[in-house]
Every structure is written in structure tokens, then in C-alpha cells.
C-alpha atoms as a PDB file:
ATOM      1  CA  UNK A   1     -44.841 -32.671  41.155  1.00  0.00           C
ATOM      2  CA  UNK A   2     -43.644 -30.333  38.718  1.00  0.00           C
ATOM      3  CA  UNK A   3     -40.234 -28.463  39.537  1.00  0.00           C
ATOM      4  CA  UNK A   4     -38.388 -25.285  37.508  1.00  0.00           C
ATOM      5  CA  UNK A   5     -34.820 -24.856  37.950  1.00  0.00           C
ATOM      6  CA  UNK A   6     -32.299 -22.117  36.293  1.00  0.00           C
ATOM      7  CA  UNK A   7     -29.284 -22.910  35.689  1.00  0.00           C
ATOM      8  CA  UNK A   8     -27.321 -19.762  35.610  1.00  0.00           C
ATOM      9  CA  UNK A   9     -22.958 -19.844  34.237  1.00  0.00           C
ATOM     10  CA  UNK A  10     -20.030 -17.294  34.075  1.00  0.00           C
ATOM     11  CA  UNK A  11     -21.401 -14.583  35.319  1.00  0.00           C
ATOM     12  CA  UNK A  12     -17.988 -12.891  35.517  1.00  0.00           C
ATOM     13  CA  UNK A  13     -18.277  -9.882  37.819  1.00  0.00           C
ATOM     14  CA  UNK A  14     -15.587  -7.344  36.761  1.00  0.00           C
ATOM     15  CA  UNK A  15     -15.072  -8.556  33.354  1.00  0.00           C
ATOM     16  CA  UNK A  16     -14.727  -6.077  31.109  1.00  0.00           C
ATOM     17  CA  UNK A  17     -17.977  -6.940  28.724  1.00  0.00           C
ATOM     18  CA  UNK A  18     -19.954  -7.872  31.935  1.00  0.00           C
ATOM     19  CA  UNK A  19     -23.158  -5.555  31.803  1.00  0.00           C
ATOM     20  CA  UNK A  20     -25.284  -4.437  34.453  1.00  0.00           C
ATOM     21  CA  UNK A  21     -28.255  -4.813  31.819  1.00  0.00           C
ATOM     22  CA  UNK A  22     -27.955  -8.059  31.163  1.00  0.00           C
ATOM     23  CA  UNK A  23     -27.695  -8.933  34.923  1.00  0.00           C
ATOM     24  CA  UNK A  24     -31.041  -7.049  35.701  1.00  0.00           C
ATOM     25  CA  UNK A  25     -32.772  -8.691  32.421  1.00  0.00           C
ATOM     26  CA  UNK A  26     -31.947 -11.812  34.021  1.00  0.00           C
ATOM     27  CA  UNK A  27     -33.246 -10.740  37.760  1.00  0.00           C
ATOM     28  CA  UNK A  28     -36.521  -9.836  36.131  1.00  0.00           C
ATOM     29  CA  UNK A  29     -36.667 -13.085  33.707  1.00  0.00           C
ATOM     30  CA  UNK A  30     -35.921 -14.801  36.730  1.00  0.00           C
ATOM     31  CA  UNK A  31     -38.291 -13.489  39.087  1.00  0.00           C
ATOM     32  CA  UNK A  32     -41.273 -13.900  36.731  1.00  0.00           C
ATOM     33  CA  UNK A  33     -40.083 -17.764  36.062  1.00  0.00           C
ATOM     34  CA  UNK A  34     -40.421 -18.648  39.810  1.00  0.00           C
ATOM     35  CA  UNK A  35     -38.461 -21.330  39.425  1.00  0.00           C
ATOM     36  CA  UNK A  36     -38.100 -24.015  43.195  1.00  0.00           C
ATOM     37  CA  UNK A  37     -34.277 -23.685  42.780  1.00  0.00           C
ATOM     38  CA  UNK A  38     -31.369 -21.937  40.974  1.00  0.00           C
ATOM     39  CA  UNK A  39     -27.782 -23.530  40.183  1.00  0.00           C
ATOM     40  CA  UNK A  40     -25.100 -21.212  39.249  1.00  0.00           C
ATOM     41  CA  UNK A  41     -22.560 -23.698  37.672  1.00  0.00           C
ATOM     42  CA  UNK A  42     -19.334 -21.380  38.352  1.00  0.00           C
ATOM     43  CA  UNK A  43     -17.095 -18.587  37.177  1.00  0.00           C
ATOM     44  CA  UNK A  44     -19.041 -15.470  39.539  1.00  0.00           C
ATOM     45  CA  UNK A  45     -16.264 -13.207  38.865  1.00  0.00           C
ATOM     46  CA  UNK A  46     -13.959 -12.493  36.615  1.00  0.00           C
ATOM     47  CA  UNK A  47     -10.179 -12.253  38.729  1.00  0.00           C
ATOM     48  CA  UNK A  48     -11.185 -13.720  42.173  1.00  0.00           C
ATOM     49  CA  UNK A  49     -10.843 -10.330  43.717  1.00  0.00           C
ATOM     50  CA  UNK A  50     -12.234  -9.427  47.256  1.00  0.00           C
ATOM     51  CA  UNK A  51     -14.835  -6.675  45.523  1.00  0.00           C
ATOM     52  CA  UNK A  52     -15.817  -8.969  42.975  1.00  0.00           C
ATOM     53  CA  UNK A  53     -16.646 -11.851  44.923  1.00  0.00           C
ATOM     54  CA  UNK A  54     -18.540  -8.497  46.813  1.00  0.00           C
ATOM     55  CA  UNK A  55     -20.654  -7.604  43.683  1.00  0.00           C
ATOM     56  CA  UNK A  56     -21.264 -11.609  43.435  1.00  0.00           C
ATOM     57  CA  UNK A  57     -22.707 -11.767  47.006  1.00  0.00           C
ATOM     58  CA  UNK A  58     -24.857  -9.179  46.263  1.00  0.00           C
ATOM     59  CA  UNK A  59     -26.631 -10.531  43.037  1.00  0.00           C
ATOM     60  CA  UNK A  60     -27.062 -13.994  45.031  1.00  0.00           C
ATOM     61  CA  UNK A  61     -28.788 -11.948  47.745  1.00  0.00           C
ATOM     62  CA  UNK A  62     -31.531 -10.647  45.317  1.00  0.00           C
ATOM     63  CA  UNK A  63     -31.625 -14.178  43.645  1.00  0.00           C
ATOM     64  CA  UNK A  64     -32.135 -15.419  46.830  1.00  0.00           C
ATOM     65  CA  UNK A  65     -35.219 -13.697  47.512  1.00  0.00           C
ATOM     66  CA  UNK A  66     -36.700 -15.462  44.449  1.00  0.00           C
ATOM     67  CA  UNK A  67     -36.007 -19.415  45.745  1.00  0.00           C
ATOM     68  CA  UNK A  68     -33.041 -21.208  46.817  1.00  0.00           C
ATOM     69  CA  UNK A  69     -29.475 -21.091  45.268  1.00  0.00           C
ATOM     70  CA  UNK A  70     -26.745 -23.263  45.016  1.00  0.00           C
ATOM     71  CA  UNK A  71     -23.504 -22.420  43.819  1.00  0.00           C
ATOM     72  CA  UNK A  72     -20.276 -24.269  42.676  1.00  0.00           C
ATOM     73  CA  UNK A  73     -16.677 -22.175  41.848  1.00  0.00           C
ATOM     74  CA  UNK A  74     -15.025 -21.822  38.421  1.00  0.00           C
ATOM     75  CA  UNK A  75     -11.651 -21.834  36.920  1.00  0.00           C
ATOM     76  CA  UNK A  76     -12.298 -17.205  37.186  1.00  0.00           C
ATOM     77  CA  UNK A  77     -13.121 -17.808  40.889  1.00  0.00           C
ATOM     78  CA  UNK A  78      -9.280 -19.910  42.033  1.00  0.00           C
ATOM     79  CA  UNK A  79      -7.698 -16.627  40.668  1.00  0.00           C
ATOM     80  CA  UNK A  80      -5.769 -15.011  42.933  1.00  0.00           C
ATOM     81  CA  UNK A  81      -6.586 -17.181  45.856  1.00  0.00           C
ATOM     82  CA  UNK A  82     -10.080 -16.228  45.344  1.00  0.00           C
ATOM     83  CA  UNK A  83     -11.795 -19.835  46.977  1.00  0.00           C
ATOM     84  CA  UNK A  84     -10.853 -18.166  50.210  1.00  0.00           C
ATOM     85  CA  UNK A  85     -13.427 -15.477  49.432  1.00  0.00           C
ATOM     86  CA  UNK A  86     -15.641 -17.680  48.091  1.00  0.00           C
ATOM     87  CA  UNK A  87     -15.661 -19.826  51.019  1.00  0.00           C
ATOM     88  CA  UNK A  88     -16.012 -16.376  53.213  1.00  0.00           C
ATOM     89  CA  UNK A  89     -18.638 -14.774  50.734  1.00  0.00           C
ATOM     90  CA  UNK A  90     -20.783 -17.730  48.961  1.00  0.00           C
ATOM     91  CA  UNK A  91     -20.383 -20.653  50.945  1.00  0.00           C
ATOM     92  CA  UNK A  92     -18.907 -24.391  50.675  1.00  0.00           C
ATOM     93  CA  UNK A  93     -17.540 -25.279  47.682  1.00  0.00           C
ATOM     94  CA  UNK A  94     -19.856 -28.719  46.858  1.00  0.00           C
ATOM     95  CA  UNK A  95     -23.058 -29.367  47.701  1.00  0.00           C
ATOM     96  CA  UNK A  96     -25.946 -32.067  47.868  1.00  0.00           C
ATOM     97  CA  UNK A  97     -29.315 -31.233  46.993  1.00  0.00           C
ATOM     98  CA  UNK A  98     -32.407 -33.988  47.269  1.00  0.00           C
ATOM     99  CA  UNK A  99     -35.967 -33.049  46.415  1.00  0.00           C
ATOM    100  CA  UNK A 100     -37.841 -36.565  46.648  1.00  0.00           C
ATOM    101  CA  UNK A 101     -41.456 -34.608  46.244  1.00  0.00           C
ATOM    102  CA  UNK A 102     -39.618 -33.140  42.826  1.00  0.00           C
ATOM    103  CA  UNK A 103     -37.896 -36.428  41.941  1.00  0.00           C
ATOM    104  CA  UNK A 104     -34.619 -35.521  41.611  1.00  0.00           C
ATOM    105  CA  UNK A 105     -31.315 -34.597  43.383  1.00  0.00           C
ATOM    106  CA  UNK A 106     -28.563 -32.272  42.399  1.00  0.00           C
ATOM    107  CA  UNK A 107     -24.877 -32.981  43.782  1.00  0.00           C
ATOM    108  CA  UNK A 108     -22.783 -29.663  43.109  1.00  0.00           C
ATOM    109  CA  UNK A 109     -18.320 -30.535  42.793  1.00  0.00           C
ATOM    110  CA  UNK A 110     -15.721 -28.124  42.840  1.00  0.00           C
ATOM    111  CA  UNK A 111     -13.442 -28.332  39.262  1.00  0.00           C
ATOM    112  CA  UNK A 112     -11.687 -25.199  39.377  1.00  0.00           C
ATOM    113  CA  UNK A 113      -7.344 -25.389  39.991  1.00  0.00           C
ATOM    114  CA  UNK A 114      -5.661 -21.945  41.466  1.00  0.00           C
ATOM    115  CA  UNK A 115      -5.224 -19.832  38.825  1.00  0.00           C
ATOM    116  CA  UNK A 116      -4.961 -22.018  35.916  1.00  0.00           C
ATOM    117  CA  UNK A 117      -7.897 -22.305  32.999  1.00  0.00           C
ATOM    118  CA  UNK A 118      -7.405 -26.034  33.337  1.00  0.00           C
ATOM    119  CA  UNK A 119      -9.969 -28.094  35.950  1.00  0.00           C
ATOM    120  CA  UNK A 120     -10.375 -31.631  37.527  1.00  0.00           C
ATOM    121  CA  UNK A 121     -12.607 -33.098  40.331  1.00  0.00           C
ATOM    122  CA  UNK A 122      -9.722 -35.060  42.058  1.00  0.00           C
ATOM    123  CA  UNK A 123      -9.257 -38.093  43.671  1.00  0.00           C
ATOM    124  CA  UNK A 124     -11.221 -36.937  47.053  1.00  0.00           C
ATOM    125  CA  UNK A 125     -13.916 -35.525  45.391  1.00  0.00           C
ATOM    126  CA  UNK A 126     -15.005 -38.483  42.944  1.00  0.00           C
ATOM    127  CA  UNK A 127     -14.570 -40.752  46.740  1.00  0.00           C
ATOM    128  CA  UNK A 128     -17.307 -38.421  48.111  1.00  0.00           C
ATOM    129  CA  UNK A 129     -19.071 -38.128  45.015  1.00  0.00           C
ATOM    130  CA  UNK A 130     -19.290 -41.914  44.668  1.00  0.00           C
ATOM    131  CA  UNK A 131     -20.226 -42.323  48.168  1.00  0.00           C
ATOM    132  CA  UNK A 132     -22.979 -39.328  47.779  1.00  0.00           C
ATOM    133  CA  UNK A 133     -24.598 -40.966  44.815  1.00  0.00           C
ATOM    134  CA  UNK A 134     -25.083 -44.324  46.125  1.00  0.00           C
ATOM    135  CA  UNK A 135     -26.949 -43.113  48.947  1.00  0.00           C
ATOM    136  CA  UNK A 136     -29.825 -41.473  46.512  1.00  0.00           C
ATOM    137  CA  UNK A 137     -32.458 -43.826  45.838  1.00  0.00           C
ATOM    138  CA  UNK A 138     -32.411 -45.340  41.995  1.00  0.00           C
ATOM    139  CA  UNK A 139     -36.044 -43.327  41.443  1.00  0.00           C
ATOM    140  CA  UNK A 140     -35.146 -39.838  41.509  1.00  0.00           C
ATOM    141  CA  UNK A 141     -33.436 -38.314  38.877  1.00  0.00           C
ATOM    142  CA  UNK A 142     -29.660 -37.883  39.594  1.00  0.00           C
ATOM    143  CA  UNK A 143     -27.838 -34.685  38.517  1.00  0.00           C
ATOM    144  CA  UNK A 144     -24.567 -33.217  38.954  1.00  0.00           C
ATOM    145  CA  UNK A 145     -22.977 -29.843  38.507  1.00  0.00           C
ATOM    146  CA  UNK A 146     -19.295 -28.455  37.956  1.00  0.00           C
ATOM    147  CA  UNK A 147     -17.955 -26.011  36.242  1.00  0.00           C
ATOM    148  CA  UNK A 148     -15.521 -27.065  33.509  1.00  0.00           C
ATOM    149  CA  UNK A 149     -17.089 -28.919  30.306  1.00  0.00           C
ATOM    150  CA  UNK A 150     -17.335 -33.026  30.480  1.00  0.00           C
ATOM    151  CA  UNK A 151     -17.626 -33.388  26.513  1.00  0.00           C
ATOM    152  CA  UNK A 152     -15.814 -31.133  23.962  1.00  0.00           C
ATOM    153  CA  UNK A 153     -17.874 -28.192  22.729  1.00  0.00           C
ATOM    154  CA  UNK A 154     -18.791 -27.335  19.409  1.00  0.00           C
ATOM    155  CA  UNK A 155     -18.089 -23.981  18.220  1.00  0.00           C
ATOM    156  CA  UNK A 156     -15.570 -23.258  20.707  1.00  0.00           C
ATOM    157  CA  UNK A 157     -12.252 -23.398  18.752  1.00  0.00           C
ATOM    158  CA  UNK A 158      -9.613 -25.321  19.259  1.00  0.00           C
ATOM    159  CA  UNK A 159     -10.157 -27.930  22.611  1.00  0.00           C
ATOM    160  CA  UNK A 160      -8.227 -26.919  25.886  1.00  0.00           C
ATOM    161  CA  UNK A 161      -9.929 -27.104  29.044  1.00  0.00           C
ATOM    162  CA  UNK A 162     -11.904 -30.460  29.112  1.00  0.00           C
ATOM    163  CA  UNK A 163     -12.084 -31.632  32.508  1.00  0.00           C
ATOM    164  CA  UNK A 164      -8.972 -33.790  33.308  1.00  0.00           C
ATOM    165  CA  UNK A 165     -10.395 -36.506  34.485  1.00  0.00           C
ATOM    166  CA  UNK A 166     -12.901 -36.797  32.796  1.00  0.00           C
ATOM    167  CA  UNK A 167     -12.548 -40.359  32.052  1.00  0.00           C
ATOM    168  CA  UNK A 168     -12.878 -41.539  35.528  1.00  0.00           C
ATOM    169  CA  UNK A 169     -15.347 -39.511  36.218  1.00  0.00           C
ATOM    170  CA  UNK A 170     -17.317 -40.476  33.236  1.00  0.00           C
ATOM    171  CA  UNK A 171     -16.993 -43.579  34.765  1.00  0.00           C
ATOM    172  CA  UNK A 172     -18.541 -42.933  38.135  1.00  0.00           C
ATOM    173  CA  UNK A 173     -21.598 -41.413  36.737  1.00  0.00           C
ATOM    174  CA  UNK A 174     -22.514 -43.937  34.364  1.00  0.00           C
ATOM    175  CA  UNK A 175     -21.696 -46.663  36.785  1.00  0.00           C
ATOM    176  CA  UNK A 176     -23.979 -44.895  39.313  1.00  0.00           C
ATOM    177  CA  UNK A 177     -27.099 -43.849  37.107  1.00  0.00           C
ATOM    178  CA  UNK A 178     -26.384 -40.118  36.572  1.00  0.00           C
ATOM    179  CA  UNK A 179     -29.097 -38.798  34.597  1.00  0.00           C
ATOM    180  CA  UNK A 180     -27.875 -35.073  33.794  1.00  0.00           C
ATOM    181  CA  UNK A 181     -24.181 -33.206  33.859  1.00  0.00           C
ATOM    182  CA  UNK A 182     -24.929 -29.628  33.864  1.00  0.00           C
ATOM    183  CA  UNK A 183     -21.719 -27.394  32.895  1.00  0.00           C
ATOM    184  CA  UNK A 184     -20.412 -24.231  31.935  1.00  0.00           C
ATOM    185  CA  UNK A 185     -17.017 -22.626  31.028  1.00  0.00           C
ATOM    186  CA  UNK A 186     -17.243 -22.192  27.615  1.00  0.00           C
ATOM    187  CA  UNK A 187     -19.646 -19.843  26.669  1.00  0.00           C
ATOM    188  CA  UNK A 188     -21.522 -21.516  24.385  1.00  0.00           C
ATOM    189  CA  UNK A 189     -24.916 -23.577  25.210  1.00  0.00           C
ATOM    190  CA  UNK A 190     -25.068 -26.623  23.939  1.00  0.00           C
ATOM    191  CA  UNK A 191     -26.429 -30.617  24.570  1.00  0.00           C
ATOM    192  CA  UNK A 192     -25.325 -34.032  24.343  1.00  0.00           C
ATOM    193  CA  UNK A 193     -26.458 -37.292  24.774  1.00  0.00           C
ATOM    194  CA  UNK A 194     -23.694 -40.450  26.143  1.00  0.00           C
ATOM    195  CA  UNK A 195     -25.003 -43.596  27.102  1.00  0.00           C
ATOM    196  CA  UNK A 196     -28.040 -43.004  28.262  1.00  0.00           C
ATOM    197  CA  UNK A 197     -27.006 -39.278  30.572  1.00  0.00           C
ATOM    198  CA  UNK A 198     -26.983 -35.438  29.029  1.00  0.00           C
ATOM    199  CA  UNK A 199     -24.517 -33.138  29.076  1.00  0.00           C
ATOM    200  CA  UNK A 200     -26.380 -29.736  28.831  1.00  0.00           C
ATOM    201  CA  UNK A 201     -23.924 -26.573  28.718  1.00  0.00           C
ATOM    202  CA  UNK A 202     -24.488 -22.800  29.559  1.00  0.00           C
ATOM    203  CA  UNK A 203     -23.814 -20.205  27.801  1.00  0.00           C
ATOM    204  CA  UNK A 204     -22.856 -17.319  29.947  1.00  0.00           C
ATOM    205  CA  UNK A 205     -25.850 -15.427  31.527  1.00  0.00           C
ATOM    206  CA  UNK A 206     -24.402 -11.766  31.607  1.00  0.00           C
ATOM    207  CA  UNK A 207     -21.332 -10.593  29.667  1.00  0.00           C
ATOM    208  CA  UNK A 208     -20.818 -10.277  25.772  1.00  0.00           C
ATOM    209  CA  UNK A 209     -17.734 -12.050  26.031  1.00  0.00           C
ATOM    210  CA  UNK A 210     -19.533 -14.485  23.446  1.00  0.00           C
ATOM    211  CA  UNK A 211     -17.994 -16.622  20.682  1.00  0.00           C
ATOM    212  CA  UNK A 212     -19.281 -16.643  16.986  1.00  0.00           C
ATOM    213  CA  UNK A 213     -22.923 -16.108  16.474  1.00  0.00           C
ATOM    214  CA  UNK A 214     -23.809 -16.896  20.070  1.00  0.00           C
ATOM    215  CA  UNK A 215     -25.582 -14.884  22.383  1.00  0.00           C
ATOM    216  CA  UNK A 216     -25.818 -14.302  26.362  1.00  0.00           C
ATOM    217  CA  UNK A 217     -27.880 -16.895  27.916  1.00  0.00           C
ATOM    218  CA  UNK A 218     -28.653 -19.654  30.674  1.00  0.00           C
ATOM    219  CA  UNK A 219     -30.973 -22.698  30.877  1.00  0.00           C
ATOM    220  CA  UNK A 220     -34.487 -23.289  32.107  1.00  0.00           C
ATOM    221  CA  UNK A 221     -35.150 -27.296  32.887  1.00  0.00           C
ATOM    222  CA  UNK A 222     -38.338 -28.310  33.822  1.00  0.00           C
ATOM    223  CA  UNK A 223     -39.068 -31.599  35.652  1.00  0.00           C
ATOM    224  CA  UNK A 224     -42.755 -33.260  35.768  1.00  0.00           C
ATOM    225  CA  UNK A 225     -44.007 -36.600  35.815  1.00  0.00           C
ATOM    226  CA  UNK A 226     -42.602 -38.529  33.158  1.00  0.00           C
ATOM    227  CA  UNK A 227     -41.007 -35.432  31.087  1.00  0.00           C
ATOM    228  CA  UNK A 228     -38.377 -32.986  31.461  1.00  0.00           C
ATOM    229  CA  UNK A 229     -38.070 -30.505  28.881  1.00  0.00           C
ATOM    230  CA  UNK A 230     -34.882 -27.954  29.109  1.00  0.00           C
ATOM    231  CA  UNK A 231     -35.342 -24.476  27.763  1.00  0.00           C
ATOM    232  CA  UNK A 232     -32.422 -21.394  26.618  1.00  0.00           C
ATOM    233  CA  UNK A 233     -33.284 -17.737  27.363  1.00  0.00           C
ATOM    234  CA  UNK A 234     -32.013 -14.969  25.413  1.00  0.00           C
ATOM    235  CA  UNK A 235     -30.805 -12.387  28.591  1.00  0.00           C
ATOM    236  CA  UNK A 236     -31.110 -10.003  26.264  1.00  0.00           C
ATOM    237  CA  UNK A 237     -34.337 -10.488  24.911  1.00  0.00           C
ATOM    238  CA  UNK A 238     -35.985 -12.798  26.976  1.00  0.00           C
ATOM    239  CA  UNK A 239     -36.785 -15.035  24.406  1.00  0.00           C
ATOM    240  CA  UNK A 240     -37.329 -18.707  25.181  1.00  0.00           C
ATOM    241  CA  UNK A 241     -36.857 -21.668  22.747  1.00  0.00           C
ATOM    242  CA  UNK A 242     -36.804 -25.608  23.642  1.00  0.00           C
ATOM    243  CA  UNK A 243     -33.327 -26.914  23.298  1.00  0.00           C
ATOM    244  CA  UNK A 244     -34.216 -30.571  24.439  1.00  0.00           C
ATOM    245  CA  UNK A 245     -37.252 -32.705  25.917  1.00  0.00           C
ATOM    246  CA  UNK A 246     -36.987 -36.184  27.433  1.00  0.00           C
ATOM    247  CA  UNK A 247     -39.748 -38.892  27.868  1.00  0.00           C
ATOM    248  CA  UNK A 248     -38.650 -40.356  31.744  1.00  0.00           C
ATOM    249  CA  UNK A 249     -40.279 -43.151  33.358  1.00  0.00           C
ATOM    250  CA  UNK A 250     -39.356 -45.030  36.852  1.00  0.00           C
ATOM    251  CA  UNK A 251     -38.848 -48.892  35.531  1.00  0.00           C
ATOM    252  CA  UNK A 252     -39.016 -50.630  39.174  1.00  0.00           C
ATOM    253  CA  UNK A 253     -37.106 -48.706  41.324  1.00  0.00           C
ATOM    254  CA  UNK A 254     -34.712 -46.861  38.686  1.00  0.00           C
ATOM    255  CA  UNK A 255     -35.455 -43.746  36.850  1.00  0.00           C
ATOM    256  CA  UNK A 256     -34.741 -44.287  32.705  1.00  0.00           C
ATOM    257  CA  UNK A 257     -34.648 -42.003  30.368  1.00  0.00           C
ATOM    258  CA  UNK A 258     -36.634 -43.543  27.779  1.00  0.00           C
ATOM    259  CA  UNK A 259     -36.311 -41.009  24.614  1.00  0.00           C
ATOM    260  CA  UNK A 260     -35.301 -37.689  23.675  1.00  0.00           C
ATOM    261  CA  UNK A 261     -35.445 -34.734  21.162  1.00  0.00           C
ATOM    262  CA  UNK A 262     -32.738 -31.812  20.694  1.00  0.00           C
ATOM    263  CA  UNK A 263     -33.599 -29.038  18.871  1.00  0.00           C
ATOM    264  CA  UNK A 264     -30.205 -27.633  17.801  1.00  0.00           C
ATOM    265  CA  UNK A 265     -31.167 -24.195  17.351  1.00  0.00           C
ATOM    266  CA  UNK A 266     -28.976 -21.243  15.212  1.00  0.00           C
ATOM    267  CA  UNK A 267     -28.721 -18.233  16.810  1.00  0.00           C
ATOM    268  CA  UNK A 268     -30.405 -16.074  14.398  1.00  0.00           C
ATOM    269  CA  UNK A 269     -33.982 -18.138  15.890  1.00  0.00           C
ATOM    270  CA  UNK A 270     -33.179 -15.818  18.858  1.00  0.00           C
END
């Protein structure tokens, strides 16, 4: 059965280029998707301040009339002790999400570290990860969610913030039969291919804080019977442009990837 989800990064209430157009472009895109779920893969505000972890609320309110929504902090959100507001305001901080009718499941991690651009999953988390992922059965399609990139970033500028762990983690997922990583952080949409798993990167849905040629954005995926294809939106236009499909088949009881296509596209196509 087919399912749509939006994946929606760095939002970044009370940033200075956040605008209020983009963020109602993107309410009306997303309402006339009508996607089954929407991931918001961190970085809601801009400080982790009380009012804008208040604006935040609000937007996942109206998004929340469309379908369900998940949502995992960023590196913008541990500001200022801001987790305690997200924790008051948004929810818990990690998540599992299984659709066996849809085929796949989404587990949702916290990388963000108090007030530091630097992130890392931690020793706990990969324990309940690792338990989390052995528990969903080898035919669905296994994705996970966390804010800071796994892979380095093209067009980003010098490298920084990978995730600090990212080796063990790496590890776990391919050990485990992840299928998709879906991050954020960096501004800049983009998708990779390791051993068989994609990396697919946001860009961010509704500021102009925007590096190079790149424009505001977030990611469509659609999952059917042996196919997913994954989609960017222009905010600002609307426009929508395949950025990757993938042939999937269940081979026994495990889901395989069996061949792909990315379409890396230059921003002037938007």
C-alpha cells in the first residue's frame, strides 16, 4: 500500500532570515500532498528560547491537522537549555514508528549536545537503537532519523559537524539492515548511496539562510510496492523534481534494495 511522507529540516523559528511566507507555502504544499506521516528531522528554532519553541508548537499544531508528526531535536534546539522546552512543548526526544500495512518503520534519535554545533547519538542511544531495530521484522523497510549529517556534504564548505560517532553508528545500521538515514543540519539537500542504505539530506524548509546556489526546501518520499521514489520541493515555488528512485523487493523475509537512480539536480532546474 502506497505511503507519502515529508520530511521537513531546520525550520529555525526566530532566525533572522526565517519567513513567515515560506512557512505558509509549505502548510499549503503540504496540505494538498496529503502525505500518511511527516518527520521533522530537527533544528525548530533558532536559540532554544521559551517563545520560539512557542511559535514551533504552533506550526506542528496546524501540521498536525494534516496527518501525524514526528519530531526529533537539533543542535538550534540544546541552546540555552532548550530540550527542557522541547520535552514540555513537542514531546520525547526519540521515537519509534512501524507501519507494517506501509512496509516500513521509522526510528527517530536525539543528536543534538547543549549548546554546541557539534552532535553524537551516544552510547545509550545506539543500546536502544540496536535493541529497537532488531525487533522490526527483516520485510519492512527500516529508516532512521537524526538531525546532524552521517556523510560529509557537498557544497557545504569546509567539514565540521559530522556526527561523532558516526563510525559506530554506521556500524549498527548496516549490521542491522537500515535501509534509509534521513538528516538535516546543513542546509543543503543532497543523496548518497553506502553499502547498500541512503543517506538523503534536507535542505531547510523555511529560512533563506541558504548556501551557494541552493534554495529553501524539504523532501517528499514515496513508498509503494516494490519502488520508492524521493522527491525535493521548492518552498518557494512549489516546484517538484525527482532527486532519487529505488527498485525494492522483499528476497525471503528481508527487504533489498535492488537498484537505484539519483538525479543530481542544479538549482537553476528549480
Amino acid at each position: 500500500m502506497e505511503r507519502k511522507i515529508i520530511q521537513l529540516s531546520d525550520i529555525h523559528f526566530g532566525e533572522k532570515t526565517f519567513s513567515h511566507d515560506l512557512k505558509n507555502n509549505a502548510l499549503k504544499q503540504i496540505e494538498d500532498e496529503n502525505p500518511d506521516l511527516i518527520i521533522i528531522s530537527g533544528d525548530l528554532t533558532n536559540r532554544g528560547y521559551a517563545h520560539e519553541y512557542s511559535d514551533a508548537s504552533t506550526f506542528l499544531d496546524e501540521l498536525k491537522t494534516v496527518t501525524n508528526v514526528h519530531v526529533i531535536p537539533g543542535n538550534h534546539d540544546a541552546r540555552n537549555v532548550g530540550l527542557v522546552h522541547f520535552e514540555k512543548l513537542i514531546g520525547e526526544r526519540k521515537f519509534l514508528h512501524i507501519d507494517k500495512n506501509g512496509g516500513f518503520a521509522i526510528i527517530g534519535l536525539d543528536s543534538s549536545e547543549p549548546d554546541i554545533n557539534d552532535g553524537q547519538i551516544g552510547i545509550d542511544q545506539m543500546l536502544w537503537l540496536q535493541a529497537e531495530l532488531e525487533k522490526i521484522p527483516d520485510d519492512l523497510c527500516k529508516i532512521v532519523t537524526f538531525h546532524h549529517h552521517l556523510l560529509p556534504i557537498p557544497h557545504t564548505g569546509r567539514e565540521r559537524n559530522i556526527l561523532l560517532d558516526s563510525g559506530d553508528l554506521l556500524r549498527v545500521f548496516i549490521a542491522n539492515g537500515v535501509d534509509f538515514v534521513l538528516n538535516g543540519h546543513k542546509h543543503v539537500p543532497n543523496v548518497w548511496m553506502v553499502e547498500n542504505m541512503v543517506t538523503l539530506n534536507s535542505g531547510t524548509v523555511t529560512t533563506r539562510k541558504l548556501r551557494g546556489e541552493t534554495f529553501p526546501s524539504y523532501n517528499h518520499l514515496i513508498i509503494d510496492e516494490g519502488e520508492i521514489f524521493v522527491n525535493i520541493i521548492n518552498t518557494e515555488t512549489g516546484y517538484k523534481r525527482e532527486l532519487a528512485r529505488y527498485s525494492v523487493q522483499v528476497e525471503g523475509d528481508e527487504y533489498n534494495i535492488c537498484s537505484h537512480k539519483h538525479n543530481f539536480l542544479h538549482p537553476n532546474q528549480f
